[in-house]
Protein backbone atom coordinates (compact mmCIF):
# COMPACT_ATOMS: atom_id res chain seq x y z
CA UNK A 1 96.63 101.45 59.64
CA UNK A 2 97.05 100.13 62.77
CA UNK A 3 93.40 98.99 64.65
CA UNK A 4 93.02 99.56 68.23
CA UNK A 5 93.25 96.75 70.77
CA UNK A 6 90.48 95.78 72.63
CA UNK A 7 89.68 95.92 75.61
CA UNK A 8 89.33 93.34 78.94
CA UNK A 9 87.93 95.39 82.00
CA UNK A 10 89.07 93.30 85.54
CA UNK A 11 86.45 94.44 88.10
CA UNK A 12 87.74 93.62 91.42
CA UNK A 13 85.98 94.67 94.93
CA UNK A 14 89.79 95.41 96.54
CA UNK A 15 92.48 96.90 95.93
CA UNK A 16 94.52 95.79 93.15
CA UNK A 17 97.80 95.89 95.97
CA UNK A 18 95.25 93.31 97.91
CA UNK A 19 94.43 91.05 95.52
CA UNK A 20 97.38 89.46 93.40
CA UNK A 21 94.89 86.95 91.98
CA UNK A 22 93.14 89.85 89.66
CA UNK A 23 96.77 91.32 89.01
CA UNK A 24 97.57 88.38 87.79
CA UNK A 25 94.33 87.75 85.31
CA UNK A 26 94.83 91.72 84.58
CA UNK A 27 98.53 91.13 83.47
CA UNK A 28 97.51 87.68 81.21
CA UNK A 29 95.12 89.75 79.31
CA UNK A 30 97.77 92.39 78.14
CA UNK A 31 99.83 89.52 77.14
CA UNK A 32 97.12 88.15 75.40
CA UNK A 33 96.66 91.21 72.77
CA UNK A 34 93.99 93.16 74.95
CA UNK A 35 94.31 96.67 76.07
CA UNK A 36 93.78 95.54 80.08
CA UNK A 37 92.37 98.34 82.62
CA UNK A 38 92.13 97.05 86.12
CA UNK A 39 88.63 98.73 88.25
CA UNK A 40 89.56 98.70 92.10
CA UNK A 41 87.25 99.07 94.84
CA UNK A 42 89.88 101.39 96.55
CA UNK A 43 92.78 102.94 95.78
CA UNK A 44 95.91 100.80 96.06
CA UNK A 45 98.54 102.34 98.74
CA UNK A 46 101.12 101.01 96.54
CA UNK A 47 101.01 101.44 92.44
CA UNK A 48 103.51 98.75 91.50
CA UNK A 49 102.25 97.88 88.33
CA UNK A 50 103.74 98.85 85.06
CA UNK A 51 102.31 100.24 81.73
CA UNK A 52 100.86 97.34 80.59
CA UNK A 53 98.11 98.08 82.85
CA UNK A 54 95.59 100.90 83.16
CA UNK A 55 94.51 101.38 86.91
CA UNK A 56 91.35 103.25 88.00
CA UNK A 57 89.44 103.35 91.38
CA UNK A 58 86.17 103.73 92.51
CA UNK A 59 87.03 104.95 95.48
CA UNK A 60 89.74 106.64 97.74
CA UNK A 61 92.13 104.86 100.33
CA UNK A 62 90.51 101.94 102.66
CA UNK A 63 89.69 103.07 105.69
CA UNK A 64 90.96 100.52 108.58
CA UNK A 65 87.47 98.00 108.50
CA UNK A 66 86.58 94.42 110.24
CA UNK A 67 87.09 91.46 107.76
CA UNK A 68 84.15 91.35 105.58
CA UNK A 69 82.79 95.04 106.47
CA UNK A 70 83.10 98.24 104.44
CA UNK A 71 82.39 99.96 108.06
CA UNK A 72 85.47 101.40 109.98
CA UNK A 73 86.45 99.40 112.79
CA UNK A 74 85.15 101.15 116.26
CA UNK A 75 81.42 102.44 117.69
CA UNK A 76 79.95 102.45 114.07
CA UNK A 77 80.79 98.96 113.54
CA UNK A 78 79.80 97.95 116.79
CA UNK A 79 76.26 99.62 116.81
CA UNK A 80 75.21 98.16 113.39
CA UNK A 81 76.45 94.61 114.44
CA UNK A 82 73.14 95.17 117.27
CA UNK A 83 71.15 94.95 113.68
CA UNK A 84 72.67 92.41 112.36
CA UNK A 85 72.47 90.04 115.58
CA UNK A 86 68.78 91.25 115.20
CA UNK A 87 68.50 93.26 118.76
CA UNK A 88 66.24 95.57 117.31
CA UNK A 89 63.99 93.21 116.13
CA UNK A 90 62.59 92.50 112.36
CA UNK A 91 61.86 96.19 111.74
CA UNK A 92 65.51 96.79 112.85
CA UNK A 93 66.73 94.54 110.58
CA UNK A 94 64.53 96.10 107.70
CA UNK A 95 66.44 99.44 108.36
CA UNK A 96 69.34 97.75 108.30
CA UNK A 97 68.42 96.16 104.45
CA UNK A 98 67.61 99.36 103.59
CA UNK A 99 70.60 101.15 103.98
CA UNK A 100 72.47 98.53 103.32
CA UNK A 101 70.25 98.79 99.01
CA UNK A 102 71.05 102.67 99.46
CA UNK A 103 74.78 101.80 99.81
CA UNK A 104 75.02 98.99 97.12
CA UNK A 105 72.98 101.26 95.00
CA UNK A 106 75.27 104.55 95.68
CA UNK A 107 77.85 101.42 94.43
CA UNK A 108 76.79 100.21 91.45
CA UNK A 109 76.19 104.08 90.58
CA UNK A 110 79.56 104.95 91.02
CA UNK A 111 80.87 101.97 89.29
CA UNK A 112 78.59 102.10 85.86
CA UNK A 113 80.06 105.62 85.53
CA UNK A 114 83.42 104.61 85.84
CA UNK A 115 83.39 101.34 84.18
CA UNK A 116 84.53 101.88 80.55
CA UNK A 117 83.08 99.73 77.32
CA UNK A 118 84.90 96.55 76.67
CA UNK A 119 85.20 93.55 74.57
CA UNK A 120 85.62 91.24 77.54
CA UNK A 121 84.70 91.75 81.21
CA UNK A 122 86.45 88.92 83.92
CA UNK A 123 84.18 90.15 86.91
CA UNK A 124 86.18 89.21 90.60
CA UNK A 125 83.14 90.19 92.91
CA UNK A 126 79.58 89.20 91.44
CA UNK A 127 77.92 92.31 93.19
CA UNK A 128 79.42 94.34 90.09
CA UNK A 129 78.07 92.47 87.28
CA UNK A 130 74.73 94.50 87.69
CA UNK A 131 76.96 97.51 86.57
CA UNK A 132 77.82 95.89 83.20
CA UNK A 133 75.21 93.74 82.40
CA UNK A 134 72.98 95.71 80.29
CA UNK A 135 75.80 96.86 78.32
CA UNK A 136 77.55 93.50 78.25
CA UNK A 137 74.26 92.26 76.46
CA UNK A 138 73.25 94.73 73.94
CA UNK A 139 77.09 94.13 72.80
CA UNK A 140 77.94 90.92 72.85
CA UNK A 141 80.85 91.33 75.44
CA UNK A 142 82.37 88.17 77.21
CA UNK A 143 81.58 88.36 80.34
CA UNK A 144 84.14 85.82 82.94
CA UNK A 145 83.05 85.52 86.47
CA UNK A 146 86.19 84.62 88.77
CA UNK A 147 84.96 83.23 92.02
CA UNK A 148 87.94 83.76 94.36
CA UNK A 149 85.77 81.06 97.01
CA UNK A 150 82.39 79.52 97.78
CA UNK A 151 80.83 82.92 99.09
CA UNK A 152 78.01 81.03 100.21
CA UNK A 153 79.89 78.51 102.29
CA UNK A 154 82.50 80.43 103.59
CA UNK A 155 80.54 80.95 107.48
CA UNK A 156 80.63 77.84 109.67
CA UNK A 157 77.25 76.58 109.57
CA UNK A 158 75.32 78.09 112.39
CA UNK A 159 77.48 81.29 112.66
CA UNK A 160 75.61 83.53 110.67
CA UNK A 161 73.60 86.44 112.16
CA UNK A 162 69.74 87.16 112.25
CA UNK A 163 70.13 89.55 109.48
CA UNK A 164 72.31 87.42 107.43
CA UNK A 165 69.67 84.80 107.35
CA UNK A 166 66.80 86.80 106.38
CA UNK A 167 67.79 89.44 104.06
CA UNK A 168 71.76 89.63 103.58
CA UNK A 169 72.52 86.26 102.35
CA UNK A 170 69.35 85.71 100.09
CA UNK A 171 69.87 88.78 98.14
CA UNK A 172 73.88 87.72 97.81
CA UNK A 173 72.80 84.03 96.59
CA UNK A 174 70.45 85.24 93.94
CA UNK A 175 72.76 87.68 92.58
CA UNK A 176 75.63 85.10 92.13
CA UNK A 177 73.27 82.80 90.66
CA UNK A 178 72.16 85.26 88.27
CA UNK A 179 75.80 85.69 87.02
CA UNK A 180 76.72 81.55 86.98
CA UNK A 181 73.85 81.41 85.50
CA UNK A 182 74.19 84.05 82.42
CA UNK A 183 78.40 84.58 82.15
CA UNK A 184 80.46 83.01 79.37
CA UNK A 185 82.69 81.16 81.56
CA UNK A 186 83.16 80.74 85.72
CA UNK A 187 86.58 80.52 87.10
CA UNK A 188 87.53 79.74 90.33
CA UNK A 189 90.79 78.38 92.77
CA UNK A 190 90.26 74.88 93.12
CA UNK A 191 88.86 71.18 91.92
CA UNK A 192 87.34 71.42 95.36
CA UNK A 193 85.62 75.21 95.41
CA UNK A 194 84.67 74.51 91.70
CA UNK A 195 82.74 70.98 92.69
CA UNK A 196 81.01 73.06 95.38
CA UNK A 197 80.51 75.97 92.71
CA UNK A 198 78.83 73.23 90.67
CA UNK A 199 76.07 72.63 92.71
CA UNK A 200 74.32 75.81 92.15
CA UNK A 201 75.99 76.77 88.21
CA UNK A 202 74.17 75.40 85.38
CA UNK A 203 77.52 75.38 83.62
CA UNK A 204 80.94 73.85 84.28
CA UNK A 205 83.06 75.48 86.04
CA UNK A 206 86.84 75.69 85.18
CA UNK A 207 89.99 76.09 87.97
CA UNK A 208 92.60 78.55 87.52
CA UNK A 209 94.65 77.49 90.39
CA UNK A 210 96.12 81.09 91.92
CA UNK A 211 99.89 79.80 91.01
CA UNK A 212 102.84 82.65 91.37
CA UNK A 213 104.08 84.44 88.27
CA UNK A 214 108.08 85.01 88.85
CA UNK A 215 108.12 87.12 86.10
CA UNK A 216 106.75 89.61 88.02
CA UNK A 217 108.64 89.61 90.51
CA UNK A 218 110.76 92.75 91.82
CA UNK A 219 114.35 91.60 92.28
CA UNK A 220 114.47 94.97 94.76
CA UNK A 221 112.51 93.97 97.22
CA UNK A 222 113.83 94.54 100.56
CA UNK A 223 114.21 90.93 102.59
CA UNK A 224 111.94 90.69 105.07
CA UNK A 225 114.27 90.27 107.55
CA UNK A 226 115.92 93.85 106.60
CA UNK A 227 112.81 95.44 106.99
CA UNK A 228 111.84 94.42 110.50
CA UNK A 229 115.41 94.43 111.52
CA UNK A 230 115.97 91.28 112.69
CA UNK A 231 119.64 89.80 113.33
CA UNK A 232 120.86 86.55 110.87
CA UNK A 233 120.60 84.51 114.27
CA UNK A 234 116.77 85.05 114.05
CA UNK A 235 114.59 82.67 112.72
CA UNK A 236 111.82 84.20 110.80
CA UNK A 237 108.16 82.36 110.36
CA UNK A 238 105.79 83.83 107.68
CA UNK A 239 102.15 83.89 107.27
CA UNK A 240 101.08 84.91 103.84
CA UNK A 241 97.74 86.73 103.12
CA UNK A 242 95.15 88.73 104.20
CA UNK A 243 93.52 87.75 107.46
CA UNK A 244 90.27 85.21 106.69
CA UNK A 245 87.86 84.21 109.78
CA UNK A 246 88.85 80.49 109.09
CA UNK A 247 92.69 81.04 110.10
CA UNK A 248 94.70 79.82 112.96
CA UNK A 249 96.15 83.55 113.40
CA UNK A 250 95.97 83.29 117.47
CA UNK A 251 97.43 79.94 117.74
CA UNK A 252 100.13 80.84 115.31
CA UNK A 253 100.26 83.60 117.91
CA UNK A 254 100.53 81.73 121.36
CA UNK A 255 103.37 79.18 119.17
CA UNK A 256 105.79 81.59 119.75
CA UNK A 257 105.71 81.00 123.52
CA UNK A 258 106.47 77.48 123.08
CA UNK A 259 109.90 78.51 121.04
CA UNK A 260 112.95 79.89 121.58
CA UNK A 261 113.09 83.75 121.84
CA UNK A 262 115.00 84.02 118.37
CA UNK A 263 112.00 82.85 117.14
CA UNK A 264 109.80 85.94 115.79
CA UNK A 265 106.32 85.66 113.80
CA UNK A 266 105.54 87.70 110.70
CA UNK A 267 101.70 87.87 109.11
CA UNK A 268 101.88 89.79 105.29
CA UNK A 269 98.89 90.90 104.69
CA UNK A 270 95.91 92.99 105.87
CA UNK A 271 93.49 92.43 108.44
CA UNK A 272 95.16 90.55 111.41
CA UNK A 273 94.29 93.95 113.70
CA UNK A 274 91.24 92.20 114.38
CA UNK A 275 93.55 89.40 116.57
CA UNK A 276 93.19 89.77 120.09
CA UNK A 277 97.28 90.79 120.62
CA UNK A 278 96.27 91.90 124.46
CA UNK A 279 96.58 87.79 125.98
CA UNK A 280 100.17 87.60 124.04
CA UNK A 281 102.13 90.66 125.52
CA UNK A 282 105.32 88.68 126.63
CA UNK A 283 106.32 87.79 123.18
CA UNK A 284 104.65 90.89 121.49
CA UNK A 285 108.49 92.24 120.95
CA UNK A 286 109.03 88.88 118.55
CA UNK A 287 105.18 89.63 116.64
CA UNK A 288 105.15 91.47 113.68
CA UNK A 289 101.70 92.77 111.96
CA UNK A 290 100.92 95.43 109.12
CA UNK A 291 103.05 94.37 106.35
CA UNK A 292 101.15 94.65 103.66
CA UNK A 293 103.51 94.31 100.23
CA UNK A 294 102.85 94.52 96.53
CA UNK A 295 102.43 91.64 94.81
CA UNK A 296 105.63 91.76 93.19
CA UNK A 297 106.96 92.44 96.12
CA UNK A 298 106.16 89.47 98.11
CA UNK A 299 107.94 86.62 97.01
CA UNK A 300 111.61 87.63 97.06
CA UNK A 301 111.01 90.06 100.26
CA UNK A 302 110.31 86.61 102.48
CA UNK A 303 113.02 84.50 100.76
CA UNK A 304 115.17 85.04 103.87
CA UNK A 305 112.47 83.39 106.00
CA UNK A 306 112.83 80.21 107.68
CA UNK A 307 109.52 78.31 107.49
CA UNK A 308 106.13 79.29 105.71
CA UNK A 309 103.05 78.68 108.02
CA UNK A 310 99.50 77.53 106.07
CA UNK A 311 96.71 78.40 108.93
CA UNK A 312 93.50 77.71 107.49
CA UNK A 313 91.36 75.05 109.31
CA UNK A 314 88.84 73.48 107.56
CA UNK A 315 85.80 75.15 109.71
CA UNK A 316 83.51 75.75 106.90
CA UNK A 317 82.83 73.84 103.17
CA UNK A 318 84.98 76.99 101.85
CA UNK A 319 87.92 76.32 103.92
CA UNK A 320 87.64 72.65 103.54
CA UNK A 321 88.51 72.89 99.80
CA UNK A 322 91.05 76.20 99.96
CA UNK A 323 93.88 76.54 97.62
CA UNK A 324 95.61 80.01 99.35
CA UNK A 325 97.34 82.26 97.19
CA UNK A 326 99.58 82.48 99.92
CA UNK A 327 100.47 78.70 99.84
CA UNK A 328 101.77 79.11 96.08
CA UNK A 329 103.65 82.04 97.11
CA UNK A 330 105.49 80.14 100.18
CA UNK A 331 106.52 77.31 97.74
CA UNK A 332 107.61 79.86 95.47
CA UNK A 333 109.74 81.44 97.82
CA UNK A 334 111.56 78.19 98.49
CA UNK A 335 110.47 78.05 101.86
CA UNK A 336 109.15 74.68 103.94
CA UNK A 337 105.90 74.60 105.20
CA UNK A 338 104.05 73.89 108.06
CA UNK A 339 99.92 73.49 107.50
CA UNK A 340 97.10 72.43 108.66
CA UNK A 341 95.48 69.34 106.54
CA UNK A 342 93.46 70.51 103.70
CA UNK A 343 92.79 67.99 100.69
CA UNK A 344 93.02 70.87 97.80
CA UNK A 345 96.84 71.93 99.14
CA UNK A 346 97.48 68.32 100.04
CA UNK A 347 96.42 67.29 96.52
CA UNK A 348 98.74 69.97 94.71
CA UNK A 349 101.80 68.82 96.93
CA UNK A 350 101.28 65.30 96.15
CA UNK A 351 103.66 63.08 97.51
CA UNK A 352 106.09 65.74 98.07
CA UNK A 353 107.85 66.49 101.47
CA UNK A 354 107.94 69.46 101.87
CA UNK A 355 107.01 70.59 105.86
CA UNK A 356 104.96 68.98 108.39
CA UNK A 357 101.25 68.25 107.99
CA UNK A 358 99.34 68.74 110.67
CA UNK A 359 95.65 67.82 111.45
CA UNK A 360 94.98 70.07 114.40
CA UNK A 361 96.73 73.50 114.73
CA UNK A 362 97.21 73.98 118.37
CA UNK A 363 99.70 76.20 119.58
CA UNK A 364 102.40 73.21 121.18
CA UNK A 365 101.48 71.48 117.89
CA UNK A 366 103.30 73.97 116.06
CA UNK A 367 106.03 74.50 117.39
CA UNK A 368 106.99 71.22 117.52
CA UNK A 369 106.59 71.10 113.74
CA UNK A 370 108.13 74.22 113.29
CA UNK A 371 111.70 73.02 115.22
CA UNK A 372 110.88 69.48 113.24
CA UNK A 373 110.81 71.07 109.83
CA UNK A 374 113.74 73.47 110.46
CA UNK A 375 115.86 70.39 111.16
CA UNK A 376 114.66 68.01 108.38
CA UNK A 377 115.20 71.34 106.01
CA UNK A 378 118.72 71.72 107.36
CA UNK A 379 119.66 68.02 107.19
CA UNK A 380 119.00 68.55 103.51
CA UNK A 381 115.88 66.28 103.40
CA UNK A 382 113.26 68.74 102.06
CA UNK A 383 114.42 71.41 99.69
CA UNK A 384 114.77 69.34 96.51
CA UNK A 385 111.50 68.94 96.97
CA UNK A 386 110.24 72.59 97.16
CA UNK A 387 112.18 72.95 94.16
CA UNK A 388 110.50 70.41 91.98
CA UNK A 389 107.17 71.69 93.93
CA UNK A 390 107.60 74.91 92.54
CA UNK A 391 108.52 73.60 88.75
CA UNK A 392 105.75 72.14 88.69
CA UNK A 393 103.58 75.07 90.02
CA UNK A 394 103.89 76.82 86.93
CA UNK A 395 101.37 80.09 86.23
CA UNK A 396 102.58 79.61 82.32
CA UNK A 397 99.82 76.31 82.58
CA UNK A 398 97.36 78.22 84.72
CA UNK A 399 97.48 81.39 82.14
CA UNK A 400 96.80 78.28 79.26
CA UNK A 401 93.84 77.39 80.51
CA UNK A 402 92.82 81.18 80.74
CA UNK A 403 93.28 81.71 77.37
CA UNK A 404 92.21 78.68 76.05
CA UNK A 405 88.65 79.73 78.05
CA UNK A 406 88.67 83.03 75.30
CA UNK A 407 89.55 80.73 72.34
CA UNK A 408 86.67 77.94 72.92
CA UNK A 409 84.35 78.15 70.38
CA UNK A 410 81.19 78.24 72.22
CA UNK A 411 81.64 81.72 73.49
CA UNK A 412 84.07 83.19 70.48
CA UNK A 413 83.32 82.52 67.33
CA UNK A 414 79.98 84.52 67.81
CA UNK A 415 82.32 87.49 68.96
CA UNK A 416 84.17 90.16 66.88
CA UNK A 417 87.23 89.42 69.04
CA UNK A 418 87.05 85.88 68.41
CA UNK A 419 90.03 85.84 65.89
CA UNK A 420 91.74 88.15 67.54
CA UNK A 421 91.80 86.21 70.97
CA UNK A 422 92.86 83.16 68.83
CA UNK A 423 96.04 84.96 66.99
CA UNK A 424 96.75 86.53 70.51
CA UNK A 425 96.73 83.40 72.20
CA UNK A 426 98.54 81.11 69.98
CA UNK A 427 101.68 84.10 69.26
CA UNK A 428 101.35 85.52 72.64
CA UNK A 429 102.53 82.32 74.75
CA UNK A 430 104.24 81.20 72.31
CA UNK A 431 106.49 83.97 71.98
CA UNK A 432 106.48 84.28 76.13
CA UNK A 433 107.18 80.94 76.74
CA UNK A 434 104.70 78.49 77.78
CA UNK A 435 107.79 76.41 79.66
């Protein structure tokens, strides 16, 4: 007789085409023995998982929204951000609260209907865990809270609206602290996020750095190059991930004037609509936004780049300590990188050459260290080290530490799976090859 597998629910707020980071946790678990369904806040545009995954949505296609807003972009989004900058006043802000508890509460409706039973639950966006909790508790599920930054420190300090400070971001703080406080484990991207993490979790939290997985990768994928038609004379920079309020985007932008005109500008990811592309239109012919790739997709589509751009400044105590997905993917590619300074991605590198470093990211700045880079890559002086970079940036470690997480004794031997996750763990890498 053979038993049924059971079962690890990923919860993630996105898409699971926007948000490689619970792909890849997704994936581990079915390699781990589990029966793995992924729960995405929308509907992914592009379904480029395989069977090993079971995909469900809460809800249709995005619509086109501000970073950080579930409203459209446009008059809507406009006329409730008079609220939030507290024009109306306090009793315009308590309108504001309350539609903002009917809409999480229309959420967490839809979501504890569509949320299945499951052994283990590894929760990307703490606003969900209300949806499971109950459940989670009565059964003894595992319950692994992956905090993709420090929410609570991502706004630079003074930045945050009237509305924000009185009823947004005390309601989000309490109901993150209720989930450090009560899940089995806390994950998160960095040494640096996970010491600020700290502060506020009564238990350790453990780093899963967000490393690429190459065995995912789909050797199909068109080069980016292809698919924005660009000629082999062109040289190709890349920006890599969705659009954050901490990034350099515009600078990146206004670089372009200060290089030659075969050099063109490429951001993958979602969001960067919200730039202000109006002050750049002489070298809007050599810009290229909307890109937005699979996962699997991204890595060998911007091989036939010529230089990886890093664009985060440190503006808030989130961005001070950032690890980007999209960094790991640029040294996976192969490709040198140009960044601003940021200990986490410094600390990963090392001692490493492998691009310039640069402390401010003004627009001359880079593209000075763009043409420097391109030289010192061509002279030969810089891709043995992306190489060993990427050997060393292995997600075979990263998934380790996942599974060791499920086989610690603390929070499985009281657990029904607890044997299970142990025989999983040990045969599974084993037999995939922890290299």
């Amino acid at each position: 007789m053979v038993l049924p597998l059971p079962m690890a629910v990923s919860i993630t707020p996105l898409s699971l085409d926007s948000d490689s980071r619970a792909y890849r946790f997704a994936t581990a678990f079915a390699e781990l023995g589990f029966r793995s369904i992924v729960i995405e806040g929308y509907k992914s545009q592009n379904c480029f998982w395989g069977d090993e995954l079971d995909v469900r949505s809460l809800r249709g296609n995005r619509s086109t929204a501000r970073p950080g807003s579930v409203l459209p972009s446009g008059r809507v989004s406009r006329f409730v951000a008079t609220f939030r900058r507290g024009h109306f006043g306090y009793v315009g802000e308590l309108l504001l609260h309350a539609a903002f508890k009917l809409f999480d509460w229309c959420r967490l409706t839809v979501a504890k209907r569509k949320i299945p039973a499951a052994k283990v639950y590894v929760l990307h966006s703490f606003e969900y865990y209300r949806a499971i909790r109950s459940f989670a508790k009565t059964s003894g599920a595992i319950i692994l809270y992956d905090a993709h930054d420090f929410y609570r420190g991502i706004a630079p300090q003074g930045t945050a609206t009237s509305y924000e400070r009185n009823f947004l971001n005390p309601l989000l703080c309490a109901l993150e602290d209720q989930i450090l406080a009560e899940a089995d484990a806390t994950t998160t991207v960095s040494e640096g996020v996970a010491r600020l993490l700290n502060r506020f979790s009564p238990k350790a939290v453990h780093v899963i750095r967000n490393v690429h997985d190459g065995r995912k990768d789909d050797p199909s994928a068109v080069s980016i190059k292809d698919r924005l038609k660009l000629a082999s004379t062109d040289e190709l920079m890349v920006v890599v991930g969705n659009y954050k309020p901490g990034m350099a985007a515009e600078a990146a932008i206004e670089s372009l004037r200060h290089l030659p005109t075969n050099f063109h500008l490429a951001f993958i990811g979602r969001g960067y609509e919200i730039c202000d592309t109006s002050k750049f239109a002489d070298v809007s012919s050599r810009l290229h936004f909307g890109i937005a790739l699979a996962p699997t997709e991204i890595v060998p589509s911007i091989r036939s780049a010529s230089v990886g751009l890093v664009l985060y400044r440190p503006c808030s105590e989130n961005y001070m300590n950032a690890l980007p997905n999209g960094f790991f993917q640029l040294v996976a590619a192969g490709l040198p990188i140009v960044r601003g300074r940021l200990s986490q991605i410094e600390g990963a590198i090392s001692t490493l050459d492998i691009g310039k470093c640069l402390c401010d990211l003004h627009p001359l700045a880079l593209a000075e260290a763009v043409l420097c880079t391109l030289r010192r890559q061509r002279l030969g002086l810089l891709n043995d080290n992306i190489a060993a970079l990427s050997e060393r940036l292995n997600w075979e470690r990263e998934r380790t530490k996942l599974a060791d997480l499920l086989d610690q004794a603390e929070f499985t031997k009281s657990s029904p799976i607890g044997n299970h996750v142990r025989r999983a763990t040990r045969s599974g890498i084993d037999q995939k090859g922890n290299k």
